[in-house]
Protein backbone atom coordinates (compact mmCIF):
# COMPACT_ATOMS: atom_id res chain seq x y z
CA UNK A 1 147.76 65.85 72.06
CA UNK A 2 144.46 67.53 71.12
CA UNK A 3 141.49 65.39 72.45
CA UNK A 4 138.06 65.83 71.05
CA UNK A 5 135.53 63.55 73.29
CA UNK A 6 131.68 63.33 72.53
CA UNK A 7 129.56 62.16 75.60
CA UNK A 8 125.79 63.77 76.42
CA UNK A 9 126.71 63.70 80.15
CA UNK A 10 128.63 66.41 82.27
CA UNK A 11 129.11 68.36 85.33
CA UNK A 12 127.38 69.71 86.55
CA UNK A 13 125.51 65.92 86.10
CA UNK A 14 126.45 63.51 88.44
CA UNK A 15 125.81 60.15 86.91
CA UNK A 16 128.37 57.69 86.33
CA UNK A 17 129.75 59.19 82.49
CA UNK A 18 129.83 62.74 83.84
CA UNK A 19 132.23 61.61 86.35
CA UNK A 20 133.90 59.44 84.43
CA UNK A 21 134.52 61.93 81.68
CA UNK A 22 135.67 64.76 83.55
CA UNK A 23 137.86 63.28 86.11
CA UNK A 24 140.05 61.74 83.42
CA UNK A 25 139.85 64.69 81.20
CA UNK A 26 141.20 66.65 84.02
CA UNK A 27 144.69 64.34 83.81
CA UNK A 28 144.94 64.70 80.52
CA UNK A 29 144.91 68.55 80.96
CA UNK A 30 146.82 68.41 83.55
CA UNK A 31 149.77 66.38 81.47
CA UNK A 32 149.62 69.08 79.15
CA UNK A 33 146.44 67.93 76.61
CA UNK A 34 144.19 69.72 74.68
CA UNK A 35 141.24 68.63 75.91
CA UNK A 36 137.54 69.49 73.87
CA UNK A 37 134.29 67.60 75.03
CA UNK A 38 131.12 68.36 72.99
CA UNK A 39 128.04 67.52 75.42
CA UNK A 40 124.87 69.24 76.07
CA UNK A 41 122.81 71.44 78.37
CA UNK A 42 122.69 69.53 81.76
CA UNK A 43 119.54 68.17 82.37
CA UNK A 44 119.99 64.54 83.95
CA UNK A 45 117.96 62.61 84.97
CA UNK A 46 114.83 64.61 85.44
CA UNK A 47 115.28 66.20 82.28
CA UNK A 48 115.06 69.45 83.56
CA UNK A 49 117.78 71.99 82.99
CA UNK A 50 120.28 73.26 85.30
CA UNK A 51 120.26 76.63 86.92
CA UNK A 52 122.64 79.19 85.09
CA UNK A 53 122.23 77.36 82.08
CA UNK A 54 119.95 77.39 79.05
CA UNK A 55 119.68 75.23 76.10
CA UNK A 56 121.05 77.05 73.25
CA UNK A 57 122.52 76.14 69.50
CA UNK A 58 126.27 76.67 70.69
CA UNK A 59 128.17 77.63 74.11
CA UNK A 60 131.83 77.15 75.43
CA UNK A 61 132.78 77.22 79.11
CA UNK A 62 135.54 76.22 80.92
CA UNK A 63 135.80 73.54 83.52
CA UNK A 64 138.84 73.02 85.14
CA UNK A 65 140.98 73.10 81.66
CA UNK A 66 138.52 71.39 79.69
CA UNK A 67 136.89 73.32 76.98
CA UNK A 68 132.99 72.23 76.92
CA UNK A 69 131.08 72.77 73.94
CA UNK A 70 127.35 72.45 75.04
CA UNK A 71 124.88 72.13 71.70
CA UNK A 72 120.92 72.33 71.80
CA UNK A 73 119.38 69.05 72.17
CA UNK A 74 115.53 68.01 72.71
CA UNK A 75 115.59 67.29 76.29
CA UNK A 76 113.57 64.44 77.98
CA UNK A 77 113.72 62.73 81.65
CA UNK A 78 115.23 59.66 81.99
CA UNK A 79 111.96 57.63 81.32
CA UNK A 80 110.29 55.75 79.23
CA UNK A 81 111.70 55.16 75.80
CA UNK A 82 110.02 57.41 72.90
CA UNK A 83 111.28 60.43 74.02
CA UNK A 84 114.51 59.51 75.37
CA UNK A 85 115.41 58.04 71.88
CA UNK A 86 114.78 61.40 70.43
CA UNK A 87 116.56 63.02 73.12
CA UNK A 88 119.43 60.98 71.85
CA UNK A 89 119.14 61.29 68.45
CA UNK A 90 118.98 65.50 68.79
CA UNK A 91 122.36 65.07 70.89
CA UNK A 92 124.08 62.30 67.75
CA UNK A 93 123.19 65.44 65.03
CA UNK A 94 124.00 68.39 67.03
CA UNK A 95 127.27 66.78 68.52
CA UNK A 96 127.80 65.66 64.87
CA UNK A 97 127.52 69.23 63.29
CA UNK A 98 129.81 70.64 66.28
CA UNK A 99 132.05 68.51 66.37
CA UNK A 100 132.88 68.30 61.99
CA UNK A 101 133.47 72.35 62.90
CA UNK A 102 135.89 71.93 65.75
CA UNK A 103 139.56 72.61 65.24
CA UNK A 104 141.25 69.47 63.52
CA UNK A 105 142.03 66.74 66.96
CA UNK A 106 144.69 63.83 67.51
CA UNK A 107 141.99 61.29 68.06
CA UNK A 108 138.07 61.28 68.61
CA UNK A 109 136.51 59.23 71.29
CA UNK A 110 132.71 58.74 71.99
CA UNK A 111 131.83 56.84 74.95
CA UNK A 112 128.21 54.58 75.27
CA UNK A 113 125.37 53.89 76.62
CA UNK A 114 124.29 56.57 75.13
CA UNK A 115 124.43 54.24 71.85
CA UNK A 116 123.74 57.44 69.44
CA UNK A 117 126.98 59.19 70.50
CA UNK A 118 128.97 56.97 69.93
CA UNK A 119 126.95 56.83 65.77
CA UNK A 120 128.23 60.31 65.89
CA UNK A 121 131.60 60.08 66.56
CA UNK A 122 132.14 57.08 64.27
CA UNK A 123 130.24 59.25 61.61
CA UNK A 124 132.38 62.04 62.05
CA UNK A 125 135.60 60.10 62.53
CA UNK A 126 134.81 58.63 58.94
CA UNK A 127 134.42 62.32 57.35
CA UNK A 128 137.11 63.82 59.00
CA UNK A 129 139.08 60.55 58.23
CA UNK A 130 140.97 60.78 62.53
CA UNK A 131 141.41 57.93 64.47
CA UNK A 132 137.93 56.91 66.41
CA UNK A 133 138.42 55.19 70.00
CA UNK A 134 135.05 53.90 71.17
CA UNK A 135 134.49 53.91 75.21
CA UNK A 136 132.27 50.71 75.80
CA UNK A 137 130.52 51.35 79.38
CA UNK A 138 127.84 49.36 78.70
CA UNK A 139 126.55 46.65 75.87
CA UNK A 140 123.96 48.70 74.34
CA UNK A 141 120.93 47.25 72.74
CA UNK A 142 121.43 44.05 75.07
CA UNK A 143 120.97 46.10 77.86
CA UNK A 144 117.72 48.34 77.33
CA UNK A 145 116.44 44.70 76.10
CA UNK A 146 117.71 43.31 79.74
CA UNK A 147 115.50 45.74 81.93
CA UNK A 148 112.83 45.66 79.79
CA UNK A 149 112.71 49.50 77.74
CA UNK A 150 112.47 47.37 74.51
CA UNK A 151 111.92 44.02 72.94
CA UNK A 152 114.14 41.71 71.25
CA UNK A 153 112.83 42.47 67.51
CA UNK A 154 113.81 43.50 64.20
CA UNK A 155 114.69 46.93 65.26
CA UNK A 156 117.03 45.79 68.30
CA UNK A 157 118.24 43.49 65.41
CA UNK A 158 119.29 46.32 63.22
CA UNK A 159 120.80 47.92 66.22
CA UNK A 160 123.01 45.52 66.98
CA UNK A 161 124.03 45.03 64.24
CA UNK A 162 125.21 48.55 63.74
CA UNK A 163 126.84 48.32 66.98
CA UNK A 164 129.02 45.89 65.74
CA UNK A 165 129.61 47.72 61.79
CA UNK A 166 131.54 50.77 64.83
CA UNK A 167 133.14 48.17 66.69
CA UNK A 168 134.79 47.10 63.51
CA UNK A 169 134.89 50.59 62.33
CA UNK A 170 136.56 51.60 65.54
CA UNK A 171 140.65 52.15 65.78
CA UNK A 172 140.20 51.03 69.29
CA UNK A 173 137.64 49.90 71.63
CA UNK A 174 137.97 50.46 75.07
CA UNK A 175 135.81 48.60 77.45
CA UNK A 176 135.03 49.00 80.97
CA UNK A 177 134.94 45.23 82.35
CA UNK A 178 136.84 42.07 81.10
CA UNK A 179 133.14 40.88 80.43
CA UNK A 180 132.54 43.54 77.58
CA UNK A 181 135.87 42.67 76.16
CA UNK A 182 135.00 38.64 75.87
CA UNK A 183 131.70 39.66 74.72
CA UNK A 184 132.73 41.06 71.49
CA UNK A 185 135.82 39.00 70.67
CA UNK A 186 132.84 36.06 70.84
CA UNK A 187 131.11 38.34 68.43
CA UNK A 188 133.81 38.34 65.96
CA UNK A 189 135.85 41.45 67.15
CA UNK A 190 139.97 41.26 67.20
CA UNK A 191 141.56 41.12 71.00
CA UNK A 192 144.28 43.27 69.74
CA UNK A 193 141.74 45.90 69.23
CA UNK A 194 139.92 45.65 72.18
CA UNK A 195 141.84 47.54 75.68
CA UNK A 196 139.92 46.76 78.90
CA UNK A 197 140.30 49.95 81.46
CA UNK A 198 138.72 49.50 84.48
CA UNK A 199 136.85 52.07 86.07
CA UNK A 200 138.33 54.48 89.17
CA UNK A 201 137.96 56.79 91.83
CA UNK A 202 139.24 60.03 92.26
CA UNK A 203 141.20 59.77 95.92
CA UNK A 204 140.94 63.79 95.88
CA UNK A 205 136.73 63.46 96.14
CA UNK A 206 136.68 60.41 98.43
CA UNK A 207 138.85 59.22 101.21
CA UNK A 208 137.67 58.11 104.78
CA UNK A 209 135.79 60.69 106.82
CA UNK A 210 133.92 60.46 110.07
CA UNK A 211 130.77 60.20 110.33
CA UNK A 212 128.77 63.67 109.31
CA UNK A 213 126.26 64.08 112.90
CA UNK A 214 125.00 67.16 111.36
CA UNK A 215 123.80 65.35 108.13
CA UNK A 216 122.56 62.89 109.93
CA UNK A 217 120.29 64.74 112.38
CA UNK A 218 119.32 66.79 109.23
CA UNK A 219 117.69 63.65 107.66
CA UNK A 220 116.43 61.53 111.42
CA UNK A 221 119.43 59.08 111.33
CA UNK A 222 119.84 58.20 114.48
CA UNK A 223 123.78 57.68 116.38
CA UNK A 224 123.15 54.04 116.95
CA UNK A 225 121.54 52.89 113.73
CA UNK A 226 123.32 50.78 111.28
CA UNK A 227 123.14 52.84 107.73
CA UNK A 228 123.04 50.26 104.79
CA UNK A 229 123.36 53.02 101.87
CA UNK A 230 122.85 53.37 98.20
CA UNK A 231 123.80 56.27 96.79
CA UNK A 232 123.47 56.45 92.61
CA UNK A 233 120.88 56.34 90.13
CA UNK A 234 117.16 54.42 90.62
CA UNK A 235 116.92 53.03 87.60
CA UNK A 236 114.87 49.99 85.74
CA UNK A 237 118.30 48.18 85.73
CA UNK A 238 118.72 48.54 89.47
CA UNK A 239 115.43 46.39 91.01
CA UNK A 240 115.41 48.63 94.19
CA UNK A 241 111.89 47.09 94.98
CA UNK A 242 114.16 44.06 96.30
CA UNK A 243 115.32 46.24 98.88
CA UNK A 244 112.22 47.05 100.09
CA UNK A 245 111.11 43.92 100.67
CA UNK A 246 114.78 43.84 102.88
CA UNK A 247 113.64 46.31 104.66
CA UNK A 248 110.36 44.43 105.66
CA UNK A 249 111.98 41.18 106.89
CA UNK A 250 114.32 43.73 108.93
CA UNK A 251 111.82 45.78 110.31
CA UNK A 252 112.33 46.06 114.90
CA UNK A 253 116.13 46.31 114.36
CA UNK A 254 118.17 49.60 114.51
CA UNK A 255 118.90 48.96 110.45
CA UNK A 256 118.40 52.44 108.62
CA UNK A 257 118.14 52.24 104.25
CA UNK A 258 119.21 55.45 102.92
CA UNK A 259 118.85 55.45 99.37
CA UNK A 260 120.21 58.61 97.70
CA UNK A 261 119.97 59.66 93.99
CA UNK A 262 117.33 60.11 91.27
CA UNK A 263 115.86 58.10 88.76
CA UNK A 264 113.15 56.53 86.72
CA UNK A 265 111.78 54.34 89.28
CA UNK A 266 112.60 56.62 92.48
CA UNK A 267 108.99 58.25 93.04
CA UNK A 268 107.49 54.51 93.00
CA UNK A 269 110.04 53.38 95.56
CA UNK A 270 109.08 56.19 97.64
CA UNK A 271 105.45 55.38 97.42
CA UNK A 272 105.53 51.75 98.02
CA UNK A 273 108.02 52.65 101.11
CA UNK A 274 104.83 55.01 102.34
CA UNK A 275 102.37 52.42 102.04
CA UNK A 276 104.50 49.81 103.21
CA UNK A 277 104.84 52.08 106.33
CA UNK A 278 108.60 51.17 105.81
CA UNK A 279 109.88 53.95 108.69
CA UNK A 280 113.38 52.66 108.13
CA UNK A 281 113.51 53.89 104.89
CA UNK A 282 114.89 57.34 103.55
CA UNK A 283 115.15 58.95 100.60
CA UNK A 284 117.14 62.12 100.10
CA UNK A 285 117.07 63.37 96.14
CA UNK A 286 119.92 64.06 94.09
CA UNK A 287 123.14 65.48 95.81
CA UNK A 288 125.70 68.00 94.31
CA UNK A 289 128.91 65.55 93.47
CA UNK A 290 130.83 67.89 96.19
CA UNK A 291 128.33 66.49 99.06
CA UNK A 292 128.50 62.51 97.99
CA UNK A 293 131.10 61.95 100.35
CA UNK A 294 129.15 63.21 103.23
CA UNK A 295 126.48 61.31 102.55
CA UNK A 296 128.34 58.26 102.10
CA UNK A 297 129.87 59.27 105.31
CA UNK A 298 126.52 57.92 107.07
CA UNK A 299 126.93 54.72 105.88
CA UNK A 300 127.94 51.54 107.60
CA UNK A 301 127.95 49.56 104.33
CA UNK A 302 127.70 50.42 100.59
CA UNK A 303 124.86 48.61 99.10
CA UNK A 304 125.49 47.76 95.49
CA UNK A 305 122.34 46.46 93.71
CA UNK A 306 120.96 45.30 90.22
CA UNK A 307 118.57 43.44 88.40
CA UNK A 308 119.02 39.83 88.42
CA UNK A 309 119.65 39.41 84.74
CA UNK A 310 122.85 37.91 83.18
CA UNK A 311 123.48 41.37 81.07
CA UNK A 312 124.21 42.42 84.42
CA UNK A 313 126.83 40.35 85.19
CA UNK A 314 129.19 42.08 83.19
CA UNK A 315 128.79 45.77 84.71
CA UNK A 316 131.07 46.86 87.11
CA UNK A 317 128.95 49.70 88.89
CA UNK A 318 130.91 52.68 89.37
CA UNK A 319 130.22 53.32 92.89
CA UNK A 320 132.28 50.31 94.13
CA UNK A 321 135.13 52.51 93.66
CA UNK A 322 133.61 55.32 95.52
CA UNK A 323 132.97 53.46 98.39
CA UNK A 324 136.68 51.45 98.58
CA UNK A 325 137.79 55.15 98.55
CA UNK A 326 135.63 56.20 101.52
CA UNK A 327 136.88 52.90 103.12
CA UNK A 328 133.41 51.20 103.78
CA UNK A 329 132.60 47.13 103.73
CA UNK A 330 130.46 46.46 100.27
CA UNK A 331 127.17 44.36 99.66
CA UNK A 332 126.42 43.70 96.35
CA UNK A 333 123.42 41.86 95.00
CA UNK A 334 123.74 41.66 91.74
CA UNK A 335 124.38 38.63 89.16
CA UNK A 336 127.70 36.94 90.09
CA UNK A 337 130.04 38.31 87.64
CA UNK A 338 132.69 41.22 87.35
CA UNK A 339 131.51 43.51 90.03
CA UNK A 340 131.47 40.99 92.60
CA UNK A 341 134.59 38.92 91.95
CA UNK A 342 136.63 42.47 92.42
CA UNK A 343 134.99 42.88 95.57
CA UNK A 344 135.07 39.46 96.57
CA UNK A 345 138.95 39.27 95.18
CA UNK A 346 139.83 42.04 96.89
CA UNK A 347 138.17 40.88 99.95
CA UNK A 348 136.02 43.97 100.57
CA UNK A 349 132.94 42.77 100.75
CA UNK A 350 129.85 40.18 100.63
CA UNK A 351 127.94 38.64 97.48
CA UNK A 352 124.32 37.61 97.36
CA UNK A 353 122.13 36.85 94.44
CA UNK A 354 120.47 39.15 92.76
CA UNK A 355 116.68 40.33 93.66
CA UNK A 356 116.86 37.79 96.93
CA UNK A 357 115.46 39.57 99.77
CA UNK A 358 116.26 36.78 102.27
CA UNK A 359 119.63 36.53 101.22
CA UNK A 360 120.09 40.66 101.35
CA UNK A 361 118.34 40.60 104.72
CA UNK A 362 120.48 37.81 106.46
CA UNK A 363 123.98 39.68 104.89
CA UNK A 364 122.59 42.81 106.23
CA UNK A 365 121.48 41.25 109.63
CA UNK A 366 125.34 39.50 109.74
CA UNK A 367 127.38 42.65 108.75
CA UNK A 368 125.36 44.70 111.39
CA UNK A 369 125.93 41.97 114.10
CA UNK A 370 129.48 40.82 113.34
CA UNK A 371 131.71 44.43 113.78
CA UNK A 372 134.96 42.52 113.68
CA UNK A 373 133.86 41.32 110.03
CA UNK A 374 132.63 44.74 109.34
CA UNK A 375 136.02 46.56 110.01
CA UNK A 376 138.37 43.65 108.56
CA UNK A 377 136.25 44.37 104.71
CA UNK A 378 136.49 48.38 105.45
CA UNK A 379 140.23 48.14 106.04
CA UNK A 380 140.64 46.25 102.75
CA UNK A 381 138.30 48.44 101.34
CA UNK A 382 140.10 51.39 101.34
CA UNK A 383 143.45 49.36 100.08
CA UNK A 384 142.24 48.22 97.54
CA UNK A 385 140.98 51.90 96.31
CA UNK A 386 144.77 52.33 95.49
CA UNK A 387 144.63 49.76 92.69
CA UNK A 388 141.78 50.98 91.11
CA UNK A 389 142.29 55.10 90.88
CA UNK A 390 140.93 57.68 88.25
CA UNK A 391 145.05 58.60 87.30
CA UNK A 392 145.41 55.24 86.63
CA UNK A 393 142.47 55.04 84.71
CA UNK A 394 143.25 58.19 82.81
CA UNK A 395 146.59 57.20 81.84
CA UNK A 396 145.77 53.74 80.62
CA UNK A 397 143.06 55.79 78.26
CA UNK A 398 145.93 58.21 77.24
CA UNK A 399 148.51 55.08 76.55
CA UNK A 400 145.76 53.86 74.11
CA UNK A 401 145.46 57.07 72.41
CA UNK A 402 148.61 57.06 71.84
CA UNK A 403 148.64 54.06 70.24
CA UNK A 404 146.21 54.60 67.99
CA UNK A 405 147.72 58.04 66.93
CA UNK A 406 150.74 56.80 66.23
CA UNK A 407 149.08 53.33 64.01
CA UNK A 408 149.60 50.94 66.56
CA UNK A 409 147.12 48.14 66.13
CA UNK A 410 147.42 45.94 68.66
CA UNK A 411 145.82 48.55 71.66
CA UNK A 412 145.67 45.68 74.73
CA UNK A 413 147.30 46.70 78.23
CA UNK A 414 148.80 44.52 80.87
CA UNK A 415 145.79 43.35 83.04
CA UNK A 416 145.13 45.03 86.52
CA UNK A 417 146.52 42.21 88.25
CA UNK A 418 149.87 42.77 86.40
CA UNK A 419 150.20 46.45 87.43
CA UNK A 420 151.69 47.32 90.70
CA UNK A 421 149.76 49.23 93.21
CA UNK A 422 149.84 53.30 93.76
């Protein structure tokens, strides 16, 4: 099958969609796919460009069977809103205008929350009259509305309602979390046109490891400290102030925050930590994907963390794969919804409302105290990894695909809980 996919972020980016993206797109090579994805100069999140590349009208590479098709784009950090709307609207024409001269595909997917690619691939999916398939990661204008980038108005009015004109337009929308999926069948969309496919891990890139001395010495981790980590993108939807204020009600213990990643809010965190005089704080910038599992080597327990909001309880942050794959106990403070019941059904981890630095503190203080607790969660950590792969993920994407190629309407899959383990 020939597979034309539109999404702004790519390796050599590291956030969530890059990975995403590219670790399926390698199975579908692998299985014998043509496999296209139109994307841009890398240049997340600072909104600088990579080394070795440049942003040009039109270049092809190669990565790892996947032809890339990178098109000039305005290119903004990932702050503020102005200029990251125009960032997104340069990438929704140029991908556009690339991808109506590409080579005639099976099917045409666009995944969010970059809301403007997905515009284009509906709008060229209409021209080119192929079958559309619209990747729902994240519920996009509710969420820029949820961490406060913009204002419930007119505007986010007319967005929405858009939104919903390609969910309708869509031959198949596939969404990330059971949450998305109940969200738009409330909002009028057909079940039968809706497949949920969970997020993964690639078992290749993360698996248990000991404990990386070297890295540690490198950044004044100590042997005996307990390493509470989050490693992933400082963002407004990720209220990493909360763990600051942790960090204060832990201060005298041998508890070590390692935060690791980029982001909107990261220089603020890192000054507030400063005049905090926070000492059991650290902050290492973003990592090349091939050193993540080092770093989350250091850990003791993978801190998952967002804004207490009830958009939020509907995401299923990607790095709660990562970590069942590197086999380590979970935290998550977040709105009780998707992300923690997996972790809680899968008995991996502990739950705490979101933005409750008493509550982190005291789940912190018990993990760190209670060992036999810690190593029950990371041995059920790492099982449940198995049920929750990138293959898996890759070939549930493919089966829908199919489906849609071949004028099958009703796209829904047999829930997780139905599929037997790898």
């Amino acid at each position: 099958m020939k597979i034309l996919f539109l999404a702004d972020n790519f390796p050599p980016e590291r956030n969530a969609q890059a990975s995403r993206v590219y670790e399926r797109a390698k199975y579908w090579v692998k299985w014998g796919n043509e496999v296209t994805v139109i994307t841009c100069a890398p240049n997340f999140p600072e909104g600088k460009i990579y080394p070795g590349y440049r942003n040009r009208w039109y270049q092809v590479e190669e990565i790892s069977g996947i032809r890339v098709v990178r098109v000039k784009t305005f290119i903004a950090a990932n702050a503020g809103t102005v200029l990251r709307i125009l960032d997104f609207l340069s990438y929704m024409i140029m991908a556009s205008i690339a991808a109506l001269l590409e080579g005639r595909p099976a099917v045409l997917a666009a995944t969010s929350p970059q809301f403007f690619c997905a515009v284009a691939g509906c709008f060229v999916s209409a021209v080119r009259r192929i079958s559309f398939v619209f990747e729902l990661s994240d519920l996009w204008p509710e969420s820029i509305v949820a961490v406060g980038a913009m204002k419930r108005s007119l505007a986010v009015r007319a967005l929405e309602k858009m939104e919903l004109f390609m969910y309708r337009r869509a031959a198949a929308v596939v969404a990330l979390t059971s949450a998305f999926k109940e969200n738009l069948v409330h909002r009028g969309i057909s079940p039968r046109k809706v497949a949920v496919v969970l997020n993964g891990v690639d078992l290749e890139q993360y698996e248990p490891q000991s404990k990386n001395h070297g890295l540690a010495g490198e950044w004044g981790i100590a042997s005996d400290e307990f390493v509470v980590g989050y490693l992933g993108t400082h963002g407004m939807a990720h209220a990493l102030v909360n763990v600051l204020n942790c960090a204060e009600r832990t201060r005298g213990t041998r508890i070590r925050y390692l935060f690791v990643g980029s982001g909107a809010e990261r220089e603020s965190l890192i000054a507030q930590a400063k005049q905090r005089e926070l000492t059991s704080v650290t902050f290492v910038p973003s990592q090349p994907k091939e050193r993540i599992a080092s770093f989350w080597s250091l850990c003791d327990v993978a801190l998952i963390h967002l804004k207490n909001d009830p958009a939020f309880a509907s995401v299923i942050p990607s790095k709660i794969f990562e970590a069942m794959g590197m086999g380590l106990p979970l935290l998550i403070a977040a709105p009780q919804g998707e992300g923690a019941r997996i972790i809680l059904e899968q008995n991996s981890g502990v739950w705490v409302p979101a933005e409750d630095p008493e509550a982190l503190a005291n789940a912190v203080l018990t993990l760190e105290k209670d060992r036999v607790l810690l190593k029950q969660l990371a041995t059920n950590s790492v099982a449940a990894a198995a049920k929750f792969t990138r293959e898996r993920q890759a070939q549930e994407m493919m089966t829908v695909f199919e489906k849609v190629t071949q004028g099958i309407r009703d796209v829904t899959l047999p829930s997780r809980s139905e599929l037997p383990s790898t």
